[in-house]
Protein backbone atom coordinates (compact mmCIF):
# COMPACT_ATOMS: atom_id res chain seq x y z
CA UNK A 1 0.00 0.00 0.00
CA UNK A 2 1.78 3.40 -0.71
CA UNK A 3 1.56 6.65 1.07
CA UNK A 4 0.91 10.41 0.18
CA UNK A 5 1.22 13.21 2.55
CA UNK A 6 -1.01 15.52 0.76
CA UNK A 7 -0.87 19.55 1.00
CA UNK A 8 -3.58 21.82 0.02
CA UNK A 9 -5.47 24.84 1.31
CA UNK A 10 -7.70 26.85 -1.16
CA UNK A 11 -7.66 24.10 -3.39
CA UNK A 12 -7.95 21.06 -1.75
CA UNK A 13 -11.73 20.68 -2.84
CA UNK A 14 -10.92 21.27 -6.53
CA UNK A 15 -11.27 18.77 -9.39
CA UNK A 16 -7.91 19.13 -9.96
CA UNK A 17 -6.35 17.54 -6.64
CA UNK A 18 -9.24 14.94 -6.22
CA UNK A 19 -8.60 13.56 -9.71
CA UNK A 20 -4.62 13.16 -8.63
CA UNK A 21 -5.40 11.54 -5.74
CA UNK A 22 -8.11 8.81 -7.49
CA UNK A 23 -5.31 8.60 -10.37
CA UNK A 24 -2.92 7.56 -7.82
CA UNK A 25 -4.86 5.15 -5.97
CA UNK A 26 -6.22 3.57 -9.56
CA UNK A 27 -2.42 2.89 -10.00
CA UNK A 28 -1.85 1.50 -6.81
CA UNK A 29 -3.42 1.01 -3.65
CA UNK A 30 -3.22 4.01 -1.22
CA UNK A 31 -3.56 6.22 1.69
CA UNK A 32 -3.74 9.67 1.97
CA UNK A 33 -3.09 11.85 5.19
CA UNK A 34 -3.90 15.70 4.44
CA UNK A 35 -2.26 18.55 5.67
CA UNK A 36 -3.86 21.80 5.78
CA UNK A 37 -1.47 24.59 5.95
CA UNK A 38 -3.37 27.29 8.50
CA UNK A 39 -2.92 29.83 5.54
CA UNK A 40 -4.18 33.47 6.88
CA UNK A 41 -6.57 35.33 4.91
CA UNK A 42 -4.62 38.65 2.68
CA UNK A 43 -8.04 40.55 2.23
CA UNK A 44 -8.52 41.55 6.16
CA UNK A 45 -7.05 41.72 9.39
CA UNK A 46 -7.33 37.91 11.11
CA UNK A 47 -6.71 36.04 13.94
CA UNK A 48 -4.70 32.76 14.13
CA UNK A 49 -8.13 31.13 15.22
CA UNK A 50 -9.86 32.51 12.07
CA UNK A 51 -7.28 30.55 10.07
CA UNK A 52 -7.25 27.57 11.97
CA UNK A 53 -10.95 27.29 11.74
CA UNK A 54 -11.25 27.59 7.72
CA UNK A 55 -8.21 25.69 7.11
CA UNK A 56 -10.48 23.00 9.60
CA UNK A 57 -13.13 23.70 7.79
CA UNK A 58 -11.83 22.86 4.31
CA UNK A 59 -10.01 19.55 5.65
CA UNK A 60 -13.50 18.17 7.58
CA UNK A 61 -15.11 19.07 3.98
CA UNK A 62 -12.51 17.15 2.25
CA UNK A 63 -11.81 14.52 4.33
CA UNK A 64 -15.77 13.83 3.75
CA UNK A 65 -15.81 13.72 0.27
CA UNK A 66 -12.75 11.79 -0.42
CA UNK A 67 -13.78 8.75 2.01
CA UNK A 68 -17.31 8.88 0.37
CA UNK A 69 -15.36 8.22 -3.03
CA UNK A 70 -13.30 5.19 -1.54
CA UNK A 71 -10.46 6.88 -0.55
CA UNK A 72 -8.32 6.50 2.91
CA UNK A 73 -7.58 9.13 3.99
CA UNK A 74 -6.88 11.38 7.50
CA UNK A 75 -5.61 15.05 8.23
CA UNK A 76 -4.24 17.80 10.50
CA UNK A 77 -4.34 21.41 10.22
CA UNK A 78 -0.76 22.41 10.39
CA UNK A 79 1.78 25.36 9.97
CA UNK A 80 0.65 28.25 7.96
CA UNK A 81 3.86 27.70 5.99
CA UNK A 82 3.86 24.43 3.97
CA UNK A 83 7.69 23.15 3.90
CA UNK A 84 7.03 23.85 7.79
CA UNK A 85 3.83 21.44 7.83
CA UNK A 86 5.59 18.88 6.06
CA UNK A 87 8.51 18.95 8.03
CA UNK A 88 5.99 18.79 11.01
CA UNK A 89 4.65 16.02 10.12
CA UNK A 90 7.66 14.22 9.34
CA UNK A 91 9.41 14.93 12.38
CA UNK A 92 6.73 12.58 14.57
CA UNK A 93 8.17 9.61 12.39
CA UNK A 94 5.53 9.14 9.91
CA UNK A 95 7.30 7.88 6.44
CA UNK A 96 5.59 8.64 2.48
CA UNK A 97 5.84 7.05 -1.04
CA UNK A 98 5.27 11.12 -2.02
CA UNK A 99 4.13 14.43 -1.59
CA UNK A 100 1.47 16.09 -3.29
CA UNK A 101 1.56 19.22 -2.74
CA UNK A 102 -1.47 21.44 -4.89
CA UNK A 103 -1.22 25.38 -5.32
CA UNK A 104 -3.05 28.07 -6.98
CA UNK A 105 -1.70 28.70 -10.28
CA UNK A 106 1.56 30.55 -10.62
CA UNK A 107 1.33 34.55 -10.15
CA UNK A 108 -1.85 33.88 -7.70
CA UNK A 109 -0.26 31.17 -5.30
CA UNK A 110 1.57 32.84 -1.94
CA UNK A 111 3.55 29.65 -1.74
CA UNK A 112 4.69 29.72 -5.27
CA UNK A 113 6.61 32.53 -4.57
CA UNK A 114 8.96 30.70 -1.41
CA UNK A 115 9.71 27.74 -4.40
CA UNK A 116 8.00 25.20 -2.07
CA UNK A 117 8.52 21.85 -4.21
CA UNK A 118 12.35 22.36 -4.23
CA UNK A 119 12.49 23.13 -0.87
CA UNK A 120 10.64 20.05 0.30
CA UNK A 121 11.92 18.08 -2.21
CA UNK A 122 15.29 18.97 -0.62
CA UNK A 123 14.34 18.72 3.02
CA UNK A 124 13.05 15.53 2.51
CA UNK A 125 14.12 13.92 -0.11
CA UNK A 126 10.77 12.64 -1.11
CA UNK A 127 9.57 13.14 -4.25
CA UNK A 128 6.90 15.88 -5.00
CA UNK A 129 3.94 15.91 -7.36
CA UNK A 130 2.96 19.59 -7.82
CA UNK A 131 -0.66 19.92 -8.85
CA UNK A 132 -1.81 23.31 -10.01
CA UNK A 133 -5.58 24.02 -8.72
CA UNK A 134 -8.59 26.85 -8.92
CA UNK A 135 -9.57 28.15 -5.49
CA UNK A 136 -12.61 26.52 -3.59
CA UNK A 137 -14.26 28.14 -0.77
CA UNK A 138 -14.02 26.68 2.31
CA UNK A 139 -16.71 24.10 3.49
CA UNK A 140 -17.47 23.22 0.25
CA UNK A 141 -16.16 19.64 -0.77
């Protein structure tokens, strides 16, 4: 059975990432623990609970829909950086096949612009499938 670490905030509910995932798991049996990066808001002022809470609210949401298409899969909310809530989640011991790792398009994406899939890729040495996604608002799945 192989294992994905998967990281995602605005898009985790988009076609994009959940045809990735069912792709990978068509290939060869899988699991699937999510990490949602705790990603504050740019268009107001916010609290760390505010980002907590939506980047909770898109993992419940997605965690839903992905088990009710046959998929195993668990999740976190982690650090509002995403080389941070990988390494996180490394750190406790837990081991992955890959990382996917899906963004906002290029010129929109916040953690585009820190060059996250060397940076993992170089932390960890795992291997990192970058999928590029639309937005979906939170809750929806």
């Amino acid at each position: 059975m192989r294992r994905y670490l998967v990281v995602a905030n605005q898009t985790l509910a988009g076609h994009e990432l959940r045809s990735t995932l069912k792709q990978l798991h068509e290939r060869s049996p899988s699991t699937f623990h999510v990490v949602v990066p705790a990603t504050p808001p740019t268009d107001h002022t916010w609290t760390e609970g505010e980002a907590r809470w939506a980047a909770r609210t898109r993992l419940d949401a997605a965690v839903d829909a992905l088990t009710g298409e046959g998929l195993d899969v668990t999740g976190e909310v982690g650090d509002e950086h995403p080389v941070e809530a990988v390494q996180d989640v490394l750190l406790r011991g837990e081991s992955f096949d890959a990382i996917v790792l899906s963004t906002l398009p290029p010129g929109h994406s916040r953690w585009l612009r820190r060059d996250p899939v060397r940076r993992i890729e170089a932390a960890t040495g795992i291997r990192v499938i970058h999928v590029v996604g639309r937005p979906v608002p939170a809750g929806t799945g």
